[in-house]
C-alpha atoms as a PDB file:
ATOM      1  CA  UNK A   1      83.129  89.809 -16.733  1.00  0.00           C
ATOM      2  CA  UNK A   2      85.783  87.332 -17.973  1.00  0.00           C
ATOM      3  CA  UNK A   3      86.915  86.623 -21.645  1.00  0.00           C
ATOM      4  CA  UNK A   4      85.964  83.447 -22.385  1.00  0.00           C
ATOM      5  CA  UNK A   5      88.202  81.890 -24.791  1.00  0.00           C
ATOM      6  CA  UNK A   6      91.742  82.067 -26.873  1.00  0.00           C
ATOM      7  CA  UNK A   7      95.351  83.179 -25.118  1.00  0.00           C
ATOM      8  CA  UNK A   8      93.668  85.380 -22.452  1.00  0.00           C
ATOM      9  CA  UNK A   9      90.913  82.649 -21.307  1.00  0.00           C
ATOM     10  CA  UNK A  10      89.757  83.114 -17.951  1.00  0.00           C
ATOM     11  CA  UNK A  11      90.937  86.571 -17.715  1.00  0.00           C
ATOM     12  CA  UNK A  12      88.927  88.589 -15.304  1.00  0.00           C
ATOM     13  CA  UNK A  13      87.992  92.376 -16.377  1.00  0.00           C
ATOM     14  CA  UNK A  14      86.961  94.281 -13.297  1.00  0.00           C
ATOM     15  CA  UNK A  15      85.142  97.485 -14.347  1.00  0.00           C
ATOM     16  CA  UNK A  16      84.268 100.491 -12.292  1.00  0.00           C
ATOM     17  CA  UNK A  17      80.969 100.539 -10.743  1.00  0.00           C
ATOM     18  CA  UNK A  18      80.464 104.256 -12.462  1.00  0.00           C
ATOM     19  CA  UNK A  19      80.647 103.215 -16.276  1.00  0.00           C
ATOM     20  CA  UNK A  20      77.728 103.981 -18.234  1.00  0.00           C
ATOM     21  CA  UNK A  21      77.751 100.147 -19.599  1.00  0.00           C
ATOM     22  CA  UNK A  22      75.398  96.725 -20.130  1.00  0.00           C
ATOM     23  CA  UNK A  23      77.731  94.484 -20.652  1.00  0.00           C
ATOM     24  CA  UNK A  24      76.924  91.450 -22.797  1.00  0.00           C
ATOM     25  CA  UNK A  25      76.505  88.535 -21.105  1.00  0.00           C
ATOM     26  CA  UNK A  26      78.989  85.590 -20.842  1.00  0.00           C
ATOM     27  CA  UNK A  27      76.290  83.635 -22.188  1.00  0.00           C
ATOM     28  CA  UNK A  28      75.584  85.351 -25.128  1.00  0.00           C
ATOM     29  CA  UNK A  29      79.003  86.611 -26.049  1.00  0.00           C
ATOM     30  CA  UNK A  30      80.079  82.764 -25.535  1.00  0.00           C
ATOM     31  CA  UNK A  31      76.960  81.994 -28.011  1.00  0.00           C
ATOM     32  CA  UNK A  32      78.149  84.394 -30.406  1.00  0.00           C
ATOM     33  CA  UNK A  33      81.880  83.336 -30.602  1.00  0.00           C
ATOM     34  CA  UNK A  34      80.857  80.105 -30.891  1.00  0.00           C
ATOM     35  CA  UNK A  35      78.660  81.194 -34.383  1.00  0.00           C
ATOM     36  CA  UNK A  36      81.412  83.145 -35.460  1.00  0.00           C
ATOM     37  CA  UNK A  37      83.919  80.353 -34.858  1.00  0.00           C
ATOM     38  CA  UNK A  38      82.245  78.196 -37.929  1.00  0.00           C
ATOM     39  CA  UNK A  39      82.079  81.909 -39.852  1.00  0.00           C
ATOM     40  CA  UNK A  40      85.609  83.200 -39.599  1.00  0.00           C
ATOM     41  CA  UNK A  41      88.953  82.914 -39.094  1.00  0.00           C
ATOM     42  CA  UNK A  42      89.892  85.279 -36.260  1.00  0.00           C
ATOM     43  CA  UNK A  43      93.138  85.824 -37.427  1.00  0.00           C
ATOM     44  CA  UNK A  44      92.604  87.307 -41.009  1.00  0.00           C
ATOM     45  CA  UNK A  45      89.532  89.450 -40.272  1.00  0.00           C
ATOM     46  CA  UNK A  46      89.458  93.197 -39.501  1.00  0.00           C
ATOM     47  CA  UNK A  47      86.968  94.168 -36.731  1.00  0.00           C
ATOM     48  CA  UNK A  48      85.370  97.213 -35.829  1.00  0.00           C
ATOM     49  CA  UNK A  49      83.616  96.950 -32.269  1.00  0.00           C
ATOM     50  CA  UNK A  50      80.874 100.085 -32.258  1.00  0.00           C
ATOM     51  CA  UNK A  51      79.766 101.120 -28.953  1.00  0.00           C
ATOM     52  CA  UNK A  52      82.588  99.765 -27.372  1.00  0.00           C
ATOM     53  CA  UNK A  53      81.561  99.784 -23.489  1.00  0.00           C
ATOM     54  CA  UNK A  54      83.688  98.489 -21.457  1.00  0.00           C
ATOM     55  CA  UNK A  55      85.514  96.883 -24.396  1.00  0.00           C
ATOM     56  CA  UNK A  56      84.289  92.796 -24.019  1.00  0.00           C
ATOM     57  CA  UNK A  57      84.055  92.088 -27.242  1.00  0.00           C
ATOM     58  CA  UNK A  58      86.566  93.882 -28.496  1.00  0.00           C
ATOM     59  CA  UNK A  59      88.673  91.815 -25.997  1.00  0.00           C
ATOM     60  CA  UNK A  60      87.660  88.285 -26.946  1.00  0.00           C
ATOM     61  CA  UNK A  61      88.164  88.934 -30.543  1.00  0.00           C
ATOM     62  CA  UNK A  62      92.304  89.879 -29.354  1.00  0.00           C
ATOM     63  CA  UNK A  63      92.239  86.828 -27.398  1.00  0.00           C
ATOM     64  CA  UNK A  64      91.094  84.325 -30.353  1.00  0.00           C
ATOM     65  CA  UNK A  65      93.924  85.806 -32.433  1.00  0.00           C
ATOM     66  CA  UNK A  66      92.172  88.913 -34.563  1.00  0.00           C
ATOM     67  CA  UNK A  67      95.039  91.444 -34.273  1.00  0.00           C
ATOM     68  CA  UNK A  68      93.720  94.138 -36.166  1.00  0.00           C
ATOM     69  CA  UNK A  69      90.521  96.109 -33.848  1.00  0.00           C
ATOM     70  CA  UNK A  70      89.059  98.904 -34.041  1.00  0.00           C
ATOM     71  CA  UNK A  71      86.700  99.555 -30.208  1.00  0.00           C
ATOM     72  CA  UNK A  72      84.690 103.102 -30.860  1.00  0.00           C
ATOM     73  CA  UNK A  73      83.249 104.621 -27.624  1.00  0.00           C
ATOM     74  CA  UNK A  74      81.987 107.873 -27.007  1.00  0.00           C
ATOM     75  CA  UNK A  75      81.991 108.214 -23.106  1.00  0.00           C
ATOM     76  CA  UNK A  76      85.520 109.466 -22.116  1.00  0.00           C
ATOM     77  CA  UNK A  77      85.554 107.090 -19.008  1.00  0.00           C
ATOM     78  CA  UNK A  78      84.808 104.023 -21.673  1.00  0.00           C
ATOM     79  CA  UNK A  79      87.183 104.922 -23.542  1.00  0.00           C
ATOM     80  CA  UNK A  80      90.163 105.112 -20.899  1.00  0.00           C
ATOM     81  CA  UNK A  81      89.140 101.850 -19.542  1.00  0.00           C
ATOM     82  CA  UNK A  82      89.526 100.292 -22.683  1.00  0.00           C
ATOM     83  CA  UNK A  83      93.092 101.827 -23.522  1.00  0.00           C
ATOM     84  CA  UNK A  84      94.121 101.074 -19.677  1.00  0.00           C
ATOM     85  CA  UNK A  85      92.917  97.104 -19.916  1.00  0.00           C
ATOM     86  CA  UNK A  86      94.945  96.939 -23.856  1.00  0.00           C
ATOM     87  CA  UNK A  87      97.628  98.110 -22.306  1.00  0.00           C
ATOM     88  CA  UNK A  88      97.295  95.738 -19.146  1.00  0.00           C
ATOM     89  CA  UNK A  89      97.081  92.675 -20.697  1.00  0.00           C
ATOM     90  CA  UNK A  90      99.499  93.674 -23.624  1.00  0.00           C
ATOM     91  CA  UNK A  91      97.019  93.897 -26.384  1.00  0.00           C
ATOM     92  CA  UNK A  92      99.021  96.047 -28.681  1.00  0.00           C
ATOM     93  CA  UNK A  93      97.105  96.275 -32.184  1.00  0.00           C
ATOM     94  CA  UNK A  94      93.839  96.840 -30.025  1.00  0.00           C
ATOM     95  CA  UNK A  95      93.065 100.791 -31.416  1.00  0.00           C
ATOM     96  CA  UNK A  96      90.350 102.736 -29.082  1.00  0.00           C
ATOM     97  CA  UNK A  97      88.627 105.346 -30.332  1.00  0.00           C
ATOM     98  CA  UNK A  98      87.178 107.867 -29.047  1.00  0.00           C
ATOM     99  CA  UNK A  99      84.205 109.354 -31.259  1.00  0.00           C
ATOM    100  CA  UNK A 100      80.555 108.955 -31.556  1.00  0.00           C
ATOM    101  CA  UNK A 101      79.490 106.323 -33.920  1.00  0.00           C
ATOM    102  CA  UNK A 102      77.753 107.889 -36.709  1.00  0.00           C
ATOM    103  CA  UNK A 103      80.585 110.883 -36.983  1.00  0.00           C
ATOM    104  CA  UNK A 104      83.371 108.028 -36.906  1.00  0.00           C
ATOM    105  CA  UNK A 105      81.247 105.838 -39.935  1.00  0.00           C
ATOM    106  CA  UNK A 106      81.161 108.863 -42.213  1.00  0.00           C
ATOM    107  CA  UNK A 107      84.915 108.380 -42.859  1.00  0.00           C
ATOM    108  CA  UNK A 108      85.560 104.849 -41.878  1.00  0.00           C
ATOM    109  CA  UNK A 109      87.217 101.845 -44.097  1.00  0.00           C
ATOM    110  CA  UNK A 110      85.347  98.457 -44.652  1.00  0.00           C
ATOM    111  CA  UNK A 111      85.372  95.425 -42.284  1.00  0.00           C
ATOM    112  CA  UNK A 112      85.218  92.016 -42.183  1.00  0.00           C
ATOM    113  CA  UNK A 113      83.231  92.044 -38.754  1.00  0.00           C
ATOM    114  CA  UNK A 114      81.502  94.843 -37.356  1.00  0.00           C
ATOM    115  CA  UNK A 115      79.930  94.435 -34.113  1.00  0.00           C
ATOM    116  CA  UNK A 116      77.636  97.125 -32.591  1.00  0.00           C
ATOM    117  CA  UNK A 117      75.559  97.120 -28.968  1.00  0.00           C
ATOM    118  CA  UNK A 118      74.372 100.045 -28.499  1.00  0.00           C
ATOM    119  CA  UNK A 119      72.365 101.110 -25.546  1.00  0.00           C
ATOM    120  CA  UNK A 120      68.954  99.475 -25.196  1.00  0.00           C
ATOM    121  CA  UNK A 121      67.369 103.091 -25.464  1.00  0.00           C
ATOM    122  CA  UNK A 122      69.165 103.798 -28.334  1.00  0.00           C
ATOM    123  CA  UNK A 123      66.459 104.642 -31.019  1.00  0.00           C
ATOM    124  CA  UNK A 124      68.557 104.431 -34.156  1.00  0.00           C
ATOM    125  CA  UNK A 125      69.184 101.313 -34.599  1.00  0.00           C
ATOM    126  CA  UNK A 126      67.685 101.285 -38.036  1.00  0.00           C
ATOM    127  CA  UNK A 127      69.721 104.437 -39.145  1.00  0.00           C
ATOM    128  CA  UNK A 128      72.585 102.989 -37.603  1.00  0.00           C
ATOM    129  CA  UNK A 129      71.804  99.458 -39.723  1.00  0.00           C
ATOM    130  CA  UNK A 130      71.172 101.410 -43.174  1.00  0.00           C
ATOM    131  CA  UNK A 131      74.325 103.636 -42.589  1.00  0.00           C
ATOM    132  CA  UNK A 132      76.398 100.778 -42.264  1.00  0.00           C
ATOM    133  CA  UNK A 133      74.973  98.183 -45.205  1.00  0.00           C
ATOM    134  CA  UNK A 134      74.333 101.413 -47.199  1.00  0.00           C
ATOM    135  CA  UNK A 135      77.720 102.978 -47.144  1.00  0.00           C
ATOM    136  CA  UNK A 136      79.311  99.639 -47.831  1.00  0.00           C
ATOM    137  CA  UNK A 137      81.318  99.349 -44.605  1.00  0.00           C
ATOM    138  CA  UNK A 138      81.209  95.756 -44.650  1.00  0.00           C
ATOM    139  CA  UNK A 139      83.756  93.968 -46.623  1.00  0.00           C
ATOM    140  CA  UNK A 140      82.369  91.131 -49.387  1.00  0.00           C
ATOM    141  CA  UNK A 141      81.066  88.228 -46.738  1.00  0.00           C
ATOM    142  CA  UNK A 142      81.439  90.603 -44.013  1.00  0.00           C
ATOM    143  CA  UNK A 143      79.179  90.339 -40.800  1.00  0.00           C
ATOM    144  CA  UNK A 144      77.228  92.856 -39.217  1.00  0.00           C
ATOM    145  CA  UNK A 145      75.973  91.764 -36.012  1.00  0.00           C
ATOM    146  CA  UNK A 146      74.041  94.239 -33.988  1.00  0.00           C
ATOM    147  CA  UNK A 147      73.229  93.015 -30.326  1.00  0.00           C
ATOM    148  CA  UNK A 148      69.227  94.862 -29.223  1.00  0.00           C
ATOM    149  CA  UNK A 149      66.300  94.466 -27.280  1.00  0.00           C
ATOM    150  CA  UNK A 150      63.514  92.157 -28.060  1.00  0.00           C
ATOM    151  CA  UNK A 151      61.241  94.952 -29.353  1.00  0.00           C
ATOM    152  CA  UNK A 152      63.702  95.857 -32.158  1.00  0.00           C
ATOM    153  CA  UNK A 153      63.104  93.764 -35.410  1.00  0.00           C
ATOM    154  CA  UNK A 154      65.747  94.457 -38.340  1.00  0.00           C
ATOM    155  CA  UNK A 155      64.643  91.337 -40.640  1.00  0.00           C
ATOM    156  CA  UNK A 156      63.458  94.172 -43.252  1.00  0.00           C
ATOM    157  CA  UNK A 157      67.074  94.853 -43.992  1.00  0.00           C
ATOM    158  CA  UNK A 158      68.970  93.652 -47.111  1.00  0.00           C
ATOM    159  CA  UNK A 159      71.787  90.767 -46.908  1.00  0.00           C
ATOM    160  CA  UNK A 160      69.704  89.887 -43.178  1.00  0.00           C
ATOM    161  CA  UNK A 161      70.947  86.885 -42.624  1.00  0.00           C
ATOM    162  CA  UNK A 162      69.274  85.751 -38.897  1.00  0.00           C
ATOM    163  CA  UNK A 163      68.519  86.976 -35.284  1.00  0.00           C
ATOM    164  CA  UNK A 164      69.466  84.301 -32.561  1.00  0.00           C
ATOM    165  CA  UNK A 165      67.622  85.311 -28.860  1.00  0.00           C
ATOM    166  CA  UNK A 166      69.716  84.457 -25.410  1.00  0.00           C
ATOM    167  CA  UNK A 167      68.133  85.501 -22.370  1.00  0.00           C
ATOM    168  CA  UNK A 168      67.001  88.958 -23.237  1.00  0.00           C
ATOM    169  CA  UNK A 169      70.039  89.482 -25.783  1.00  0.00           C
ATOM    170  CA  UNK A 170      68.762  89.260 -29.311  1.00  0.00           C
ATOM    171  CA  UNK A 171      71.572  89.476 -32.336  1.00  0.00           C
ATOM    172  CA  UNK A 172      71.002  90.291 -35.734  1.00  0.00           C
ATOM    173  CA  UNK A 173      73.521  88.985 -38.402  1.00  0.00           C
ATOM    174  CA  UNK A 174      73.806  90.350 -41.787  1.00  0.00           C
ATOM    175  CA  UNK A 175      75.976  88.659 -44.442  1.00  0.00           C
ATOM    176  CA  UNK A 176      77.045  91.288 -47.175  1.00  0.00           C
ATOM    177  CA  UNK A 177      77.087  88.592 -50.039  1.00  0.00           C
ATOM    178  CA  UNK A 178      77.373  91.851 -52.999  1.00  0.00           C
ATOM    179  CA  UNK A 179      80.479  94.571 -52.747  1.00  0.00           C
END
């Protein structure tokens, strides 16, 4: 795994082989920078990363200049890794949390970006989706992206805004266009 572009480009992330993680692909997260590059500018937005993993995304977002992250993860082991590689490569305003999603959302702030992959067995990924849009967690022309399996279709949602497929990665965008 490797972030892809901005001051750390190239950088290599070396995980442990006992992580409970699916990384996203340097395809798709590529892809999806490369949307969000004609969306935002990286450094004015506040991000929240949900189901932070091994902390990739979280990651590339530092390296194109957002200074102000937010990388949730439940798994203890996650959420060292995370803290460990911040530290490493000097990413100061990177914040890791450690918390499950849905407890952490009840008392969170509103972001400009929030980015959730949770695992592909999930099974709430339309809770999650209301909980989020509902509780108005997303800032006026905030984007939710949510990064699932084929089989999951969130289209029915208000302020949808698109679902773009690579490989077997599918993201859903929402736009929250009312505050």
């Amino acid at each position: 795994m490797r972030i892809v572009s901005g001051d750390y480009r190239g950088r290599v992330i070396r995980t442990p082989k006992n992580l409970p993680v699916r990384p996203t692909t340097d395809l798709a997260k590529e892809s999806l920078f490369n949307i969000l590059n004609n969306r935002i500018n990286f450094e004015e937005v506040q991000v929240l990363d949900l189901f932070s993993g091994t902390g990739n995304i979280s990651y590339e977002f530092y390296s194109r200049g957002s200074h102000n992250i937010t990388s949730v993860e439940q798994n203890y082991h996650c959420f060292r890794f995370i803290k460990e590689t911040a530290d490493k490569f000097k990413m100061t305003s990177l914040k890791a949390v450690q918390a499950n999603v849905f407890s952490f959302l009840k008392h969170s702030l509103s972001y400009d970006v929030i980015f959730a992959d949770p695992p592909y067995d999930f099974g709430r990924y339309e809770e999650l989706t209301e909980m989020i849009l509902k509780n108005k967690l997303l800032k006026e022309d905030g984007i939710l992206i949510i990064e699932h399996p084929s089989d999951i279709q969130l289209s029915h949602f208000p302020n949808f805004h698109e679902t773009r497929r690579y490989g077997r990665v599918h993201f859903s965008f929402f736009i929250n266009k009312s505050s």
